[in-house]
Protein backbone atom coordinates (compact mmCIF):
# COMPACT_ATOMS: atom_id res chain seq x y z
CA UNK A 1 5.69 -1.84 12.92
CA UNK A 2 4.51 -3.07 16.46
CA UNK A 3 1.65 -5.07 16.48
CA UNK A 4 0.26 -3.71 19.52
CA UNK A 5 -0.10 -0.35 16.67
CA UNK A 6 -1.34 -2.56 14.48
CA UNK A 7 -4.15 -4.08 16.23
CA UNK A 8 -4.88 0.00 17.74
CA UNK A 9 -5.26 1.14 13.99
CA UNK A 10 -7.61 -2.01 12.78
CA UNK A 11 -9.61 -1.98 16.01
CA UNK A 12 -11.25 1.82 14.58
CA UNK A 13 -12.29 0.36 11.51
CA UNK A 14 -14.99 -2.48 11.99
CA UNK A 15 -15.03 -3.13 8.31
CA UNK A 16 -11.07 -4.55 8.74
CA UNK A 17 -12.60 -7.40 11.19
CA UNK A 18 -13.83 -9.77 8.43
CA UNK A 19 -10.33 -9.72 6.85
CA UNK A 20 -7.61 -12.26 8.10
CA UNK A 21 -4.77 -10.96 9.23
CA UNK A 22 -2.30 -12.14 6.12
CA UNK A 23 -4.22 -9.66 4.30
CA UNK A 24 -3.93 -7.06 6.25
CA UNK A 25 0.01 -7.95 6.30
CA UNK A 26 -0.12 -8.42 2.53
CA UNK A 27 -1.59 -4.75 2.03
CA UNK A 28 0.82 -3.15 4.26
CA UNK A 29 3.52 -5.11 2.48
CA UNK A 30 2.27 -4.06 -1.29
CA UNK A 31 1.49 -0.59 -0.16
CA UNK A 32 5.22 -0.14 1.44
CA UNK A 33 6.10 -1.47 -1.97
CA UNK A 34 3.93 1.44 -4.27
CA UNK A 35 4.75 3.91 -1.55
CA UNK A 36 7.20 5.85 -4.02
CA UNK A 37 4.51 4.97 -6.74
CA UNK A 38 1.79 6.52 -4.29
CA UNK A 39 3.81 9.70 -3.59
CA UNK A 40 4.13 10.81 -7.21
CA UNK A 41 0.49 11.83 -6.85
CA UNK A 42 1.13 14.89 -4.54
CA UNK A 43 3.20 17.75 -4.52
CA UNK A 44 6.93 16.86 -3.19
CA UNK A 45 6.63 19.42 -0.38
CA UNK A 46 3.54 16.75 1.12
CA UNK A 47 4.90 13.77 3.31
CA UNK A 48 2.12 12.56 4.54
CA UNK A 49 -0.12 9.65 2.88
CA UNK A 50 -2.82 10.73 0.79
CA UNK A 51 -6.35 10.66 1.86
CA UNK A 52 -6.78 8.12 -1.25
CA UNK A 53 -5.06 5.86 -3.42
CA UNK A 54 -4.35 6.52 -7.07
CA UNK A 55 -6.83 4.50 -8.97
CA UNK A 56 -4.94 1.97 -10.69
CA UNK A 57 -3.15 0.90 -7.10
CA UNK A 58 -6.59 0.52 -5.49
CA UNK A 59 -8.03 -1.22 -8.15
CA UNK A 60 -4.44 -3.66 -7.95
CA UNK A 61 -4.94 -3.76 -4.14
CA UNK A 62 -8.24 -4.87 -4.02
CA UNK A 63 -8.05 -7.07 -6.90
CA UNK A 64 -4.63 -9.01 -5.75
CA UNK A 65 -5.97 -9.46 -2.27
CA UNK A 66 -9.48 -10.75 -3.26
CA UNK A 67 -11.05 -7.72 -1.15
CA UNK A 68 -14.38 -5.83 -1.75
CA UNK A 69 -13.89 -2.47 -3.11
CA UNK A 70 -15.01 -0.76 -0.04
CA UNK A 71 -13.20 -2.46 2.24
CA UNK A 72 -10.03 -1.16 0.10
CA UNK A 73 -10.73 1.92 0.83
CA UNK A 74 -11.10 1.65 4.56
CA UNK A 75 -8.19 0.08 4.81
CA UNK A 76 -6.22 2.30 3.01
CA UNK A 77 -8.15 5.12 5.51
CA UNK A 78 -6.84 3.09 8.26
CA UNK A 79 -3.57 2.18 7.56
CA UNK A 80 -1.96 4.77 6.06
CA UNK A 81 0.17 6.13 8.77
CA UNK A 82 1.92 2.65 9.29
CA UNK A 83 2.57 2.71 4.97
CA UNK A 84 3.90 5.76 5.38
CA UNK A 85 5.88 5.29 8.56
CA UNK A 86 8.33 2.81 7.28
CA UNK A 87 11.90 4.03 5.59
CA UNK A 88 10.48 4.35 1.69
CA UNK A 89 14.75 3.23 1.07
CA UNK A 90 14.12 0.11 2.30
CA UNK A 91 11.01 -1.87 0.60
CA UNK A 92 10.58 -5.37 1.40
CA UNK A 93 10.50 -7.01 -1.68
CA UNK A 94 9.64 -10.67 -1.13
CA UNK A 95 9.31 -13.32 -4.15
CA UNK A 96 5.89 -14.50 -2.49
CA UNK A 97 4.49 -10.68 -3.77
CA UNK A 98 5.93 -10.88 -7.53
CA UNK A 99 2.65 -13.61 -9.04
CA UNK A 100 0.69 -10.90 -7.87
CA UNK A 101 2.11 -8.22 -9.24
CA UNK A 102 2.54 -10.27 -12.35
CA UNK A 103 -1.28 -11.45 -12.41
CA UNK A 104 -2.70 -7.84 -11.58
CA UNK A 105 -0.08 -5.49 -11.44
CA UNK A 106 1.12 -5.13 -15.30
CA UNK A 107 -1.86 -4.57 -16.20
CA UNK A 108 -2.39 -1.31 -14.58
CA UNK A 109 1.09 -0.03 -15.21
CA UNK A 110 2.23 -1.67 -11.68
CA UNK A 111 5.70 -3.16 -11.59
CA UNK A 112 7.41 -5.25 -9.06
CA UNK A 113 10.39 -3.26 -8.99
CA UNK A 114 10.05 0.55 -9.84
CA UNK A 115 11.39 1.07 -13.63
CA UNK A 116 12.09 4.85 -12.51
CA UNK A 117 14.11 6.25 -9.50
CA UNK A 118 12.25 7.74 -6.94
CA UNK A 119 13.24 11.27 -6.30
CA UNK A 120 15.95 11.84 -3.84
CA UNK A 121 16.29 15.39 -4.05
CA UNK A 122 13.76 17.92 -4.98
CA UNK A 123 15.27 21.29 -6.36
């Protein structure tokens, strides 16, 4: 992700100018991480983000990060595309993420690591 996208993406959202900017890294980063978990919500012939998140990966989004509810949402509105643009094979999973999903994740059927495999192939 180029920052210079970044900054074009958060600059349409005034809502996003409160928040400092290891947030906004930190929800990119969790949301490349439930991208798979995101997906299962729409039909596999759909490869674009949804227009919202599934309920108990807001509430784990906005929870973890300390972020009003609102503000959850326009971020997710916001940056979506740059989720959805990175390879869904390749999630950064970084140790610094797993207290939260630990703290607010298991609690709303979130794990660190997927327990199922994301689906490949669609027949």
């Amino acid at each position: 992700m180029l920052l210079s996208t970044l900054l074009e993406s958060i600059k349409s959202e005034p809502a996003l100018y409160s928040l400092d900017y290891r947030i906004i890294i930190q929800f990119i980063d969790l949301a490349q991480l439930l991208r798979a978990q995101i997906s299962y919500t729409q039909p596999y012939y759909i490869t674009t983000p949804p227009a919202h998140l599934p309920i108990n990966i807001h509430e784990f989004l906005w929870t973890s990060l300390n972020i009003p509810d609102e503000t959850t949402k326009n971020a997710w509105a916001v940056l979506n595309t740059l989720v959805w643009e990175e390879d869904p094979a390749q999630p950064q999973y970084t140790l610094e993420l797993l207290p939260l999903f630990l703290q607010f994740g298991l609690s709303r059927q979130i794990s660190f690591i997927p327990l199922y495999p994301p689906p490949l192939v669609h027949v």
